[in-house]
N, C-alpha and C. Protein backbone atom coordinates (compact mmCIF):
# COMPACT_ATOMS: atom_id res chain seq x y z
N UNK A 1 -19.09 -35.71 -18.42
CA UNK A 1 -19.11 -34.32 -18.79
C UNK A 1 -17.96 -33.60 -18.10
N UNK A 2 -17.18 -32.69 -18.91
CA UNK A 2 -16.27 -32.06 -17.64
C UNK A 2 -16.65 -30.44 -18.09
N UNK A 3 -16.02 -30.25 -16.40
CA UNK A 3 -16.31 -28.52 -16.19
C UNK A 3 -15.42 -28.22 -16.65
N UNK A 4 -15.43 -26.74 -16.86
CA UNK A 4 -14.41 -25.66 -17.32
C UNK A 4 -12.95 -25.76 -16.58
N UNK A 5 -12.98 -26.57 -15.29
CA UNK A 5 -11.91 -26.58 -15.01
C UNK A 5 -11.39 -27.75 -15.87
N UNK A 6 -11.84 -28.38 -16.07
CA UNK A 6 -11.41 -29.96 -16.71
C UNK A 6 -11.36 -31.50 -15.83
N UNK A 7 -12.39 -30.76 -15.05
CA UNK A 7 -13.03 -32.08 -14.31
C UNK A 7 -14.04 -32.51 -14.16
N UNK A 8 -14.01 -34.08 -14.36
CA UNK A 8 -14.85 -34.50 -14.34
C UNK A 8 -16.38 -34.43 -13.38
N UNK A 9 -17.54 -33.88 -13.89
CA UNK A 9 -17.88 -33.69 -13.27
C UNK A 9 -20.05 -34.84 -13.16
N UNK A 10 -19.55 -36.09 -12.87
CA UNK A 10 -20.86 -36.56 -13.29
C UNK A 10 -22.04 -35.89 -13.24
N UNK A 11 -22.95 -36.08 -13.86
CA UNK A 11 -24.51 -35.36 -14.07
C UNK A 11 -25.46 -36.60 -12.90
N UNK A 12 -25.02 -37.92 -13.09
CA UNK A 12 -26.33 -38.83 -12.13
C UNK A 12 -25.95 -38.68 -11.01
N UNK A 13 -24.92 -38.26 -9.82
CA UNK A 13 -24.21 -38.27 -8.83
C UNK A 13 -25.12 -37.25 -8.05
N UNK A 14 -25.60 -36.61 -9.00
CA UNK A 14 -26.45 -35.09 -8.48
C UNK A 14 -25.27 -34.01 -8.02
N UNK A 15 -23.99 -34.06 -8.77
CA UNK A 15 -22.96 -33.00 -8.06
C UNK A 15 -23.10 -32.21 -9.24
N UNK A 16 -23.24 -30.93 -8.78
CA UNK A 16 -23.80 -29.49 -9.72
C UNK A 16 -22.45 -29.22 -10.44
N UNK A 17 -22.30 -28.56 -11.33
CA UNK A 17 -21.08 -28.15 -12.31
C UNK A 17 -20.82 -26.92 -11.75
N UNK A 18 -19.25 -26.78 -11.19
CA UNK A 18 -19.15 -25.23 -10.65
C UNK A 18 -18.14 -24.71 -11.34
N UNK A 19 -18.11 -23.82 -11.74
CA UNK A 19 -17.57 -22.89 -12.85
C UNK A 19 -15.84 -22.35 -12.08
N UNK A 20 -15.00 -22.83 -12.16
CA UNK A 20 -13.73 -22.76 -11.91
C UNK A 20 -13.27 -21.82 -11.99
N UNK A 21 -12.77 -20.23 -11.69
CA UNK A 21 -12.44 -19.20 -12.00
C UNK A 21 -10.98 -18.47 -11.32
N UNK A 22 -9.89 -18.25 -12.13
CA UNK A 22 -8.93 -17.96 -10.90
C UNK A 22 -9.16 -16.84 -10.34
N UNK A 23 -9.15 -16.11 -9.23
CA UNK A 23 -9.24 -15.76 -8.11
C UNK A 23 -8.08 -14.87 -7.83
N UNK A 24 -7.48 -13.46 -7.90
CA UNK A 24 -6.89 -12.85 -7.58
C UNK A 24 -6.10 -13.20 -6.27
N UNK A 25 -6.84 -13.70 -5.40
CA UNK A 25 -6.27 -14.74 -4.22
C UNK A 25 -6.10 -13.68 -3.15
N UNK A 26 -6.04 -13.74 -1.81
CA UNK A 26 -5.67 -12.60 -0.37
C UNK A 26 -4.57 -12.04 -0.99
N UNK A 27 -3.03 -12.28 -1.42
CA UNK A 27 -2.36 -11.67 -1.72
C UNK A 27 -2.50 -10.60 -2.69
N UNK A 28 -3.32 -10.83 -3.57
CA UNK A 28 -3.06 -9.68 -4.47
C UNK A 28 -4.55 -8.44 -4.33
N UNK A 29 -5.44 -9.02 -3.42
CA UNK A 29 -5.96 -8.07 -3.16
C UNK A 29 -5.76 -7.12 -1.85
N UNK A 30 -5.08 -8.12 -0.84
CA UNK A 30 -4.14 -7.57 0.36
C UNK A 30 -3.22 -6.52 0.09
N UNK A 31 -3.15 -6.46 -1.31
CA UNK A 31 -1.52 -5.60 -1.93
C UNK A 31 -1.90 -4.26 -2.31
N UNK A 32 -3.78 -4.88 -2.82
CA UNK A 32 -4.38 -3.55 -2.87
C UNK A 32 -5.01 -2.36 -2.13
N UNK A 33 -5.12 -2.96 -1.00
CA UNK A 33 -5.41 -2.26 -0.20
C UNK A 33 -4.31 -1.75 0.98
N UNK A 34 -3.36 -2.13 1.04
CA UNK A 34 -2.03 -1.45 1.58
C UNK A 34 -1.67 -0.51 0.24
N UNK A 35 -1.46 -0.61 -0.78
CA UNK A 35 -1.54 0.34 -1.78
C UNK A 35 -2.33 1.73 -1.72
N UNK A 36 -3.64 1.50 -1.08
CA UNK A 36 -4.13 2.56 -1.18
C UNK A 36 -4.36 3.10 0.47
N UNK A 37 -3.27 2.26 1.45
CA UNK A 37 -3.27 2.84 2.66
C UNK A 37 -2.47 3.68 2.26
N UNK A 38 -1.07 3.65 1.87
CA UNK A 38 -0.12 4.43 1.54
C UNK A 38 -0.07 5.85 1.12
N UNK A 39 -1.41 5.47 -0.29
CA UNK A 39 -1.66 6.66 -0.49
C UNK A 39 -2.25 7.53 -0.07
N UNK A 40 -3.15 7.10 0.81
CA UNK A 40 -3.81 7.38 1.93
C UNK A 40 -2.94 8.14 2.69
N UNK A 41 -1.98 7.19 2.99
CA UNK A 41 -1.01 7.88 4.21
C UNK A 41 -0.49 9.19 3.93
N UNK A 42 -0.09 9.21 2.59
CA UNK A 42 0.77 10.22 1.78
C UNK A 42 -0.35 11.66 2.01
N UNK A 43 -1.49 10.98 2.00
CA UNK A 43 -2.09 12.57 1.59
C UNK A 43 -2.68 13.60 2.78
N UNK A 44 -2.90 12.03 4.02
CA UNK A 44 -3.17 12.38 5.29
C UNK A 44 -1.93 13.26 5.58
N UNK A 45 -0.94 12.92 5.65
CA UNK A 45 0.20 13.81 6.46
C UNK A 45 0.50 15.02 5.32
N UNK A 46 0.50 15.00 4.28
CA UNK A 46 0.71 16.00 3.43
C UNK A 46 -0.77 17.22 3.71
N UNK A 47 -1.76 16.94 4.00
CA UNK A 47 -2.68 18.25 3.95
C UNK A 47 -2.71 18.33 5.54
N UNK A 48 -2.42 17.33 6.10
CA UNK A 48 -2.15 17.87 8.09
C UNK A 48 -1.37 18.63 8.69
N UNK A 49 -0.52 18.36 7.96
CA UNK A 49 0.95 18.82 8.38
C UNK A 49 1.37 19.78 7.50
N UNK A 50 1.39 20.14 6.67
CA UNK A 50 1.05 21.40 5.72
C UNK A 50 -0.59 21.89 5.25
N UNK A 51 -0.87 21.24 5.54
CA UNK A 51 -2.51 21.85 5.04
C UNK A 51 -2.48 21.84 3.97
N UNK A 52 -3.91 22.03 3.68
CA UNK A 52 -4.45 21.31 2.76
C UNK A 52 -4.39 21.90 1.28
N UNK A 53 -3.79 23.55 1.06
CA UNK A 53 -3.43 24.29 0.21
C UNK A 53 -2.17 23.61 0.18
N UNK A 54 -1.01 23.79 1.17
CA UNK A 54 0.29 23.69 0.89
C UNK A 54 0.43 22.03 0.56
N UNK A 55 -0.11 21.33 1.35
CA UNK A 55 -0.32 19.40 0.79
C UNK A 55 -0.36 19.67 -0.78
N UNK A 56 -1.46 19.81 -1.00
CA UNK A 56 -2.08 19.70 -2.72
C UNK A 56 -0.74 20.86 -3.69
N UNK A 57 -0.07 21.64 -3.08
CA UNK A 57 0.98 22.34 -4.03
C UNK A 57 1.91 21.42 -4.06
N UNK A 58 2.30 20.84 -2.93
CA UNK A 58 3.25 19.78 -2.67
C UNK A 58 3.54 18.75 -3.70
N UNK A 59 2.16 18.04 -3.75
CA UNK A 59 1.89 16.88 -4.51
C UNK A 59 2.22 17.56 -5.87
N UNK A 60 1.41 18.78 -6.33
CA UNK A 60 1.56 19.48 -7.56
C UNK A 60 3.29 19.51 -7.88
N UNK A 61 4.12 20.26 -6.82
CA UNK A 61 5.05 20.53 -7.41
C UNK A 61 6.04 18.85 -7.89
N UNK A 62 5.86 18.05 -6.84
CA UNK A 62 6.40 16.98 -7.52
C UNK A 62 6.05 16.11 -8.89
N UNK A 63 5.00 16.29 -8.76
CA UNK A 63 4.46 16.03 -10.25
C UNK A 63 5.04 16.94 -11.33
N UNK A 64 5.17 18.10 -11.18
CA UNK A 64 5.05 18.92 -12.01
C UNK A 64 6.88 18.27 -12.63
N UNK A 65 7.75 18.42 -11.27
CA UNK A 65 9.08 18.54 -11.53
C UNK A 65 9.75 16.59 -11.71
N UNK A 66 9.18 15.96 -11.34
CA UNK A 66 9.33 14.64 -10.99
C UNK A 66 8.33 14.04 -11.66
N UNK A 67 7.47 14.36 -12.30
CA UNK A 67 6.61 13.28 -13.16
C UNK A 67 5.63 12.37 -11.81
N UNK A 68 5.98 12.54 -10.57
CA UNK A 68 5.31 11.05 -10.01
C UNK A 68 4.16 11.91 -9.04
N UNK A 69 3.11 10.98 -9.32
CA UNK A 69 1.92 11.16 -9.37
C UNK A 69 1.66 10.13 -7.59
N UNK A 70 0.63 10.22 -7.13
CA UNK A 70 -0.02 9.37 -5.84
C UNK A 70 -0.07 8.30 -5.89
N UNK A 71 -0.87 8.09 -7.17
CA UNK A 71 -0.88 6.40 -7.68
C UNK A 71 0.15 5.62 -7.90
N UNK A 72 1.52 6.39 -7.95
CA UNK A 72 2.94 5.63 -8.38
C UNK A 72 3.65 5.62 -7.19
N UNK A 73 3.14 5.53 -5.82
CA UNK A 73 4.11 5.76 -4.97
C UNK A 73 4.20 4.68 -3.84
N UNK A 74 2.77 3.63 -4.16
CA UNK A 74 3.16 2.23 -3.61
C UNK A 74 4.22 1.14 -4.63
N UNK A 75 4.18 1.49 -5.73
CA UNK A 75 5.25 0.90 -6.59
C UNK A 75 6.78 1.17 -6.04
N UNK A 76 7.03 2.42 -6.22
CA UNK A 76 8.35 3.08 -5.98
C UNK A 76 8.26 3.79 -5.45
N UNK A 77 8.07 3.46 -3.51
CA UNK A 77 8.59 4.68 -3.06
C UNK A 77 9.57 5.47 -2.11
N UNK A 78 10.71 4.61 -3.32
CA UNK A 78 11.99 5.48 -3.57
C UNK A 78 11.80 6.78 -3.91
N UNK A 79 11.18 6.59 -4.76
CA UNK A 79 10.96 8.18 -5.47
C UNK A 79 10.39 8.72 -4.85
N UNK A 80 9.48 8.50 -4.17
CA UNK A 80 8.67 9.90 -3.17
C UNK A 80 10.01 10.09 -2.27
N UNK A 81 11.05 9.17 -1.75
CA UNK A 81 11.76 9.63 -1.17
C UNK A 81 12.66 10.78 -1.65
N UNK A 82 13.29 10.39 -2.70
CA UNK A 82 14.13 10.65 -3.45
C UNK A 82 13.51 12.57 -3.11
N UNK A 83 12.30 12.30 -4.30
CA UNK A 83 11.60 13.69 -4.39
C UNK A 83 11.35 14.77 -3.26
N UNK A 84 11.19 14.12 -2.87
CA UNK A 84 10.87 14.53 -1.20
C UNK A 84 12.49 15.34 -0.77
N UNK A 85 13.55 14.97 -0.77
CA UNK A 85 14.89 15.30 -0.45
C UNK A 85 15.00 16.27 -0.99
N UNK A 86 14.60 16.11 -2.54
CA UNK A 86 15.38 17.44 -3.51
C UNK A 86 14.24 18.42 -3.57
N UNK A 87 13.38 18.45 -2.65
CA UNK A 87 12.14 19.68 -2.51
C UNK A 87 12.64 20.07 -1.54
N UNK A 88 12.53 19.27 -0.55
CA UNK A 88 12.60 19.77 1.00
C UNK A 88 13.90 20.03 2.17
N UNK A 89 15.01 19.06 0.89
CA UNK A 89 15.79 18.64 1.99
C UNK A 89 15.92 18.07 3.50
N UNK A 90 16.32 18.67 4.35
CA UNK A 90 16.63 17.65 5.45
C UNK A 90 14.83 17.08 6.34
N UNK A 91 13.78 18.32 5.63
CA UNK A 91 12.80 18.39 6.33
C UNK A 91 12.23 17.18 5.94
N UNK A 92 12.48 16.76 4.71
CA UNK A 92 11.88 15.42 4.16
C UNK A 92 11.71 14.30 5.30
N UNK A 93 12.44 13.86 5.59
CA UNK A 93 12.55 13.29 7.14
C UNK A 93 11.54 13.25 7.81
N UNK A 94 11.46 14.46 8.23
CA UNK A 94 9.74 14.81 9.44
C UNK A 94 8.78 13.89 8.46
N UNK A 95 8.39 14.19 7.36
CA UNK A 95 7.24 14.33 6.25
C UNK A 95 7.34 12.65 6.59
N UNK A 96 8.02 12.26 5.71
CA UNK A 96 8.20 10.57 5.47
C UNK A 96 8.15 9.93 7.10
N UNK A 97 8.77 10.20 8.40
CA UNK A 97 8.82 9.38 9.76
C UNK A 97 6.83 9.42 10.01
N UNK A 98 6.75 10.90 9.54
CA UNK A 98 5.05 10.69 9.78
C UNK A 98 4.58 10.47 8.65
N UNK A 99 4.50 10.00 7.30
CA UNK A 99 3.70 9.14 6.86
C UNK A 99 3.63 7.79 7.40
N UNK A 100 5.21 6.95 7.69
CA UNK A 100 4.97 5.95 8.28
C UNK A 100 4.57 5.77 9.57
N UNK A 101 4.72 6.30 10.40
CA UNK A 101 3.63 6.33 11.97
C UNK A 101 1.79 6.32 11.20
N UNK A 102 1.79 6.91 9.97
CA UNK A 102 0.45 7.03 9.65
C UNK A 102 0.17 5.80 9.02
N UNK A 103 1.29 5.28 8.23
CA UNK A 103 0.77 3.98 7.37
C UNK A 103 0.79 2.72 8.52
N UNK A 104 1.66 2.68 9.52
CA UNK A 104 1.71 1.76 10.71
C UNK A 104 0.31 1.73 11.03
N UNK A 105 0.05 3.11 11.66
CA UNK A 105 -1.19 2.75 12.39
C UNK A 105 -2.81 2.52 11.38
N UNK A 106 -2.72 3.24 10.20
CA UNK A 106 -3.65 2.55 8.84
C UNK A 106 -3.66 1.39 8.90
N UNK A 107 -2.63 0.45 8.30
CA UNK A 107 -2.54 -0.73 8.74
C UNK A 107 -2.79 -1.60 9.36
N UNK A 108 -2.36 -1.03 10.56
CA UNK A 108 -2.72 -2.11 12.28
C UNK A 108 -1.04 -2.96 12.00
N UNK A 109 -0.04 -2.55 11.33
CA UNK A 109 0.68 -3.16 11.19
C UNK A 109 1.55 -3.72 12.95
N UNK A 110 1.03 -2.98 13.27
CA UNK A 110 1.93 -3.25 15.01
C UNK A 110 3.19 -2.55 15.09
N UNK A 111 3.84 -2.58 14.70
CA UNK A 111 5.39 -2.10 14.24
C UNK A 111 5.65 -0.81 14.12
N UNK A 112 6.31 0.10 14.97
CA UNK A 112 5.96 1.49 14.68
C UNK A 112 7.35 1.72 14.03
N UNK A 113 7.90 2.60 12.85
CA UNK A 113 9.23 2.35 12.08
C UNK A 113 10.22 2.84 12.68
N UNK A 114 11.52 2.80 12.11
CA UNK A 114 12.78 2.60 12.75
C UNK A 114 12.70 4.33 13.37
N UNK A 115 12.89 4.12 14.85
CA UNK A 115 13.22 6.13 15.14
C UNK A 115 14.49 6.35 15.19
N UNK A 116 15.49 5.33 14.72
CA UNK A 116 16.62 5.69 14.66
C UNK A 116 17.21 7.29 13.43
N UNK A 117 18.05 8.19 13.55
CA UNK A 117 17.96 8.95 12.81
C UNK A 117 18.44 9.14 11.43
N UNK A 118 18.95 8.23 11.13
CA UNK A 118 19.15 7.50 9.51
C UNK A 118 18.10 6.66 9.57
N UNK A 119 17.28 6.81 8.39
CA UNK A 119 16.17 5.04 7.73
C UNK A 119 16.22 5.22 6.35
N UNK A 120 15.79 4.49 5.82
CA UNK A 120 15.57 4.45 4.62
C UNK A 120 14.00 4.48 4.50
N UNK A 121 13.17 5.09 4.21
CA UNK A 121 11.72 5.52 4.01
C UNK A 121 11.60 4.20 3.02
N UNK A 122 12.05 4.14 1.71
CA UNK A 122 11.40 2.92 0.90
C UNK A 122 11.54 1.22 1.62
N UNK A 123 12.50 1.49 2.07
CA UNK A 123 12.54 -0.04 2.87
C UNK A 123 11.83 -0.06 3.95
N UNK A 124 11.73 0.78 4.43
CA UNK A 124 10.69 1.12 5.85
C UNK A 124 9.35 1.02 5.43
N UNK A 125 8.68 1.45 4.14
CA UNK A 125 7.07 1.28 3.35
C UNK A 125 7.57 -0.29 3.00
N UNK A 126 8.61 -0.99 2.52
CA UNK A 126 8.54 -2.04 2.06
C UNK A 126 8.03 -3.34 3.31
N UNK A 127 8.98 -2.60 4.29
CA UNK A 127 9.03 -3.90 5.49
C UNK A 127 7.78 -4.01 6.10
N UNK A 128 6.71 -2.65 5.87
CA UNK A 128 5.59 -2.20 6.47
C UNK A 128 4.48 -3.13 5.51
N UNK A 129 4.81 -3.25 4.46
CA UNK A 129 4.19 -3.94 3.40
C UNK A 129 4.03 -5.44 3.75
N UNK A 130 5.32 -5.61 4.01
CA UNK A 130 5.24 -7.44 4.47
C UNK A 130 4.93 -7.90 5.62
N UNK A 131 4.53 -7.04 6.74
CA UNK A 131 4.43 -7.42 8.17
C UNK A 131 2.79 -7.48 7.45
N UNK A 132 2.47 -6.65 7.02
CA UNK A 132 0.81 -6.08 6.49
C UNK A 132 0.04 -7.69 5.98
N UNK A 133 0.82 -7.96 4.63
CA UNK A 133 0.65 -9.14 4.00
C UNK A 133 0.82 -10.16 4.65
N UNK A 134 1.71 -10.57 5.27
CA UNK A 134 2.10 -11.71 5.94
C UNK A 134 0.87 -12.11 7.08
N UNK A 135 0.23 -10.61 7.54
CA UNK A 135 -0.99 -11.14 9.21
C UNK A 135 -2.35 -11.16 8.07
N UNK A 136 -2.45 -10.48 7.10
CA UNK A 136 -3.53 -10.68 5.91
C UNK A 136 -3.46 -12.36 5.19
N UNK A 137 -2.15 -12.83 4.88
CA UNK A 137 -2.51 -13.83 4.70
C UNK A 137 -2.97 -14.88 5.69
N UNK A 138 -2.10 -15.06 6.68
CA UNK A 138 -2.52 -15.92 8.24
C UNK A 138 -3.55 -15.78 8.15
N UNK A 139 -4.52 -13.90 8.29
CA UNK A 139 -5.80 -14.52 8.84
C UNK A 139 -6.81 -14.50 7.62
N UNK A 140 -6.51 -14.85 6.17
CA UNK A 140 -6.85 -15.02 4.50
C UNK A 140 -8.07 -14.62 4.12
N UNK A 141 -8.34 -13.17 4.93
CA UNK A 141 -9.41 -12.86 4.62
C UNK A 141 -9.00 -11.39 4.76
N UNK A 142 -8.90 -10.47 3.45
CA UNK A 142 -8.30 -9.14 3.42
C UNK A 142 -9.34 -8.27 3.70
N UNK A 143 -9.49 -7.28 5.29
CA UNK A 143 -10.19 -6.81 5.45
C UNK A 143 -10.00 -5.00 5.52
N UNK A 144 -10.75 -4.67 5.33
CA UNK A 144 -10.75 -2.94 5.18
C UNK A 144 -10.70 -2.06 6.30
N UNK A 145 -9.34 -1.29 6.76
CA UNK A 145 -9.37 -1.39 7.74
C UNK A 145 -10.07 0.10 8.08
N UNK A 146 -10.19 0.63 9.33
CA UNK A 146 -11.07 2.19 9.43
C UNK A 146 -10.02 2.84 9.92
């Protein structure tokens, strides 16, 4: 008899038929939940640090003028950078050094980001991404962090 995976699986042996299913795997659910640290991060420092009227206009006005929404900003976020510049200019900086001190410590990533005074914010969420994934896979069990 074979299972759904396509193995053989005898019936007199007494070994039960187990239903083969692929598995999203640590990585891609590890991806999801740094995804929604991010956004997390984004919204923590946006209603803290402006509060919680001026956060939520914030978010509004980039949407409004930039199309990009919360949910699009672990994909590309260039563009929150980007956006962030042509709202705020130089202040963008502050905003983005403390989301990432916020997504570092969300994380548990260890790594607190570059304090040098040039960074690049998207490579800085990116590199924050792979230190994240990389101790999620080692220890292959993606856990939720508080």
């Amino acid at each position: 008899m074979l299972s759904p995976s396509g193995v053989r699986c005898p019936k007199d042996r007494g070994v039960p038929q187990v239903k083969v299913t692929k598995s999203k795997g640590v990585s891609s659910s590890a991806e999801e939940l740094f995804d929604r640290l991010l956004t997390e991060s984004v919204s923590q420092v946006f209603g803290g640090t402006l509060g919680p009227i001026a956060g939520q206009a914030l978010l509004d006005a980039l949407k409004k003028h930039t199309s990009l929404e919360l949910k699009d900003i672990p994909a590309k976020p260039e563009l929150l950078d980007e956006a962030l510049k042509s709202h705020l200019g130089s202040v963008a900086g502050v905003l983005e050094r403390e989301i990432l001190r916020t997504l570092t410590k969300n994380a548990a990533a260890g790594v607190a980001p570059s304090e040098t005074e040039r960074f690049d914010f998207a490579l800085e969420v990116k590199r924050i991404k792979r230190q994240f994934l990389r101790r999620k896979q080692a220890g292959n069990q993606p856990q939720i962090l508080e």
